[in-house]
Protein backbone atom coordinates (compact mmCIF):
# COMPACT_ATOMS: atom_id res chain seq x y z
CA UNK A 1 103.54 75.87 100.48
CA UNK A 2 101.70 75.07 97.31
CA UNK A 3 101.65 77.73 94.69
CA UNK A 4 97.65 77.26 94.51
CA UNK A 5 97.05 78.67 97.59
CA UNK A 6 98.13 82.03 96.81
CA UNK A 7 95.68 83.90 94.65
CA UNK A 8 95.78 86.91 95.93
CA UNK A 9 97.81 89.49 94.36
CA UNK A 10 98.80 92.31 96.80
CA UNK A 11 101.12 95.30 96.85
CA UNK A 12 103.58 96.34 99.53
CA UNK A 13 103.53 100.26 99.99
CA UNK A 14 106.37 102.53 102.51
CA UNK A 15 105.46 106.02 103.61
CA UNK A 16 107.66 108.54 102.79
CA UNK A 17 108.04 112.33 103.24
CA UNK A 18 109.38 114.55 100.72
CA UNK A 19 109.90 118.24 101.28
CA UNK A 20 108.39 120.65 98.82
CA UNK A 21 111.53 123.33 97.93
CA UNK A 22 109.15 126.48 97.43
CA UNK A 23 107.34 125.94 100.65
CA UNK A 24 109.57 123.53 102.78
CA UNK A 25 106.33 122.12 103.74
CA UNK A 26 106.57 117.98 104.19
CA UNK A 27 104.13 115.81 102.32
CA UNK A 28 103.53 112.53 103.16
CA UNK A 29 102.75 109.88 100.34
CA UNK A 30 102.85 106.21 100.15
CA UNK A 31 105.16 104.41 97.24
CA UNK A 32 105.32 101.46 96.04
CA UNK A 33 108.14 98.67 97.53
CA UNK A 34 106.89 95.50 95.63
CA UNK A 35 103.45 95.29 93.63
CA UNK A 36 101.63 91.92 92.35
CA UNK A 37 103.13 89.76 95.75
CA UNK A 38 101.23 86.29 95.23
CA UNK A 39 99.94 85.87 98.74
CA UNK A 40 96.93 83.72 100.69
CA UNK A 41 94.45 86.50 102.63
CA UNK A 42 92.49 84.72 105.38
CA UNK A 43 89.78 86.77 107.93
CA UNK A 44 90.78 85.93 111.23
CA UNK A 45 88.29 88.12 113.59
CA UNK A 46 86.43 91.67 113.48
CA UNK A 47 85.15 93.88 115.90
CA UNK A 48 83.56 96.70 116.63
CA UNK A 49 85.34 99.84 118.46
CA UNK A 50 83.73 103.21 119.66
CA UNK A 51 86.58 105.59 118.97
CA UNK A 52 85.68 109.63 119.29
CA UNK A 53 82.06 108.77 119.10
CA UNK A 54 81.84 107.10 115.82
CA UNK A 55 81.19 104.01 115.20
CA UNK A 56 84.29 101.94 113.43
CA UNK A 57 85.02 98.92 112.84
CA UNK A 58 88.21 96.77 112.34
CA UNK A 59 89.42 93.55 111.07
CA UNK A 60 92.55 91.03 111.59
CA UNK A 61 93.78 89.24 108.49
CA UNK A 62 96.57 86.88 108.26
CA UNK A 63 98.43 87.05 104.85
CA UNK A 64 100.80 84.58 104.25
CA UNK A 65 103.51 85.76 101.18
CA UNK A 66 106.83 84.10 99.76
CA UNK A 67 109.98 85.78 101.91
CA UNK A 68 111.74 87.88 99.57
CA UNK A 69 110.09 91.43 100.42
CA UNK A 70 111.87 93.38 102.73
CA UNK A 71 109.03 95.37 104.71
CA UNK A 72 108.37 96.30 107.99
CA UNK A 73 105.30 97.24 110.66
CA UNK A 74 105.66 100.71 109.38
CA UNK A 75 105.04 99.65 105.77
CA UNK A 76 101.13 98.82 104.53
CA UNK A 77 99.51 96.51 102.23
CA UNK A 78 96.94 97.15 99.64
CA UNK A 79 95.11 94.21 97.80
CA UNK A 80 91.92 95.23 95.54
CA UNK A 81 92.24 98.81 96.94
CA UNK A 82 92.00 98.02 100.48
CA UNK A 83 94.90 98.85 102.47
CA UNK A 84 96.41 97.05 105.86
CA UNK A 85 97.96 98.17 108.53
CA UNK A 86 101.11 95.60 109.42
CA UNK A 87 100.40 94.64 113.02
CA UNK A 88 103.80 91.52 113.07
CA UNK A 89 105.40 89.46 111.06
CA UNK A 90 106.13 85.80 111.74
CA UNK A 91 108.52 84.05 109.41
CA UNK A 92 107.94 80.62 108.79
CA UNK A 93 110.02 78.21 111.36
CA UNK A 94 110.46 75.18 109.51
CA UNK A 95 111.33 75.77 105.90
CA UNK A 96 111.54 79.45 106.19
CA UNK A 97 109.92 79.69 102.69
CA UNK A 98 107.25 82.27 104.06
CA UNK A 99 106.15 85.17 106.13
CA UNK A 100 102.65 85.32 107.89
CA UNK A 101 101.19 89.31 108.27
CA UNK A 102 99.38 89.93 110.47
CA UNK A 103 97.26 93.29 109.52
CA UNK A 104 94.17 95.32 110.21
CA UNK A 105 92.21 96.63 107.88
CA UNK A 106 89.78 99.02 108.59
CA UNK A 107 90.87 101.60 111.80
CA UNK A 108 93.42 103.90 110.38
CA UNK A 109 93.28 103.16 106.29
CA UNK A 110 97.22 103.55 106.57
């Protein structure tokens, strides 16, 4: 994989939930897991989806990062303010110097 290719700069983000002590109400908030990933963004397809009678729209990315980050489907991405939903993972079967993401962007915003 040539260094070149990845010009993106993205950030990895987990959900957590933290419980406020006066109320014992949970909050949800995304944090940070790795920030400034070097990583290759490429639009695979959109479509559009009628979903409670508004109109949305969604679309499939493949991001291809170094392996090092330890994230999961659960976990989102966020590159220029946009976030993506992790839809799988694929590592890379040769070399095993990479991971290709595919994410949504679009639908649920995280």
């Amino acid at each position: 994989m040539l260094a070149p290719r990845l010009r993106h700069r993205i950030d990895f983000e987990r959900m957590v939930k933290t419980r406020n002590t006066s109320t014992g109400a949970m909050t949800e908030s995304w944090v940070p897991l790795a920030s400034k990933e070097p990583a290759e963004i490429t639009p695979l397809s959109g479509s559009e989806l009628l979903a409670a009678a508004a109109g949305q729209s969604k679309a499939t990315d493949r991001i291809v990062v170094r392996k090092g980050v330890a994230f999961t489907t659960k976990d989102r991405i966020v590159h220029d303010g946009t976030p993506y939903n992790i839809v799988a993972a694929i590592p890379d079967p040769t070399l095993r110097r990479h991971v290709t993401v595919l994410a949504e962007r679009g639908v649920r915003n995280g």
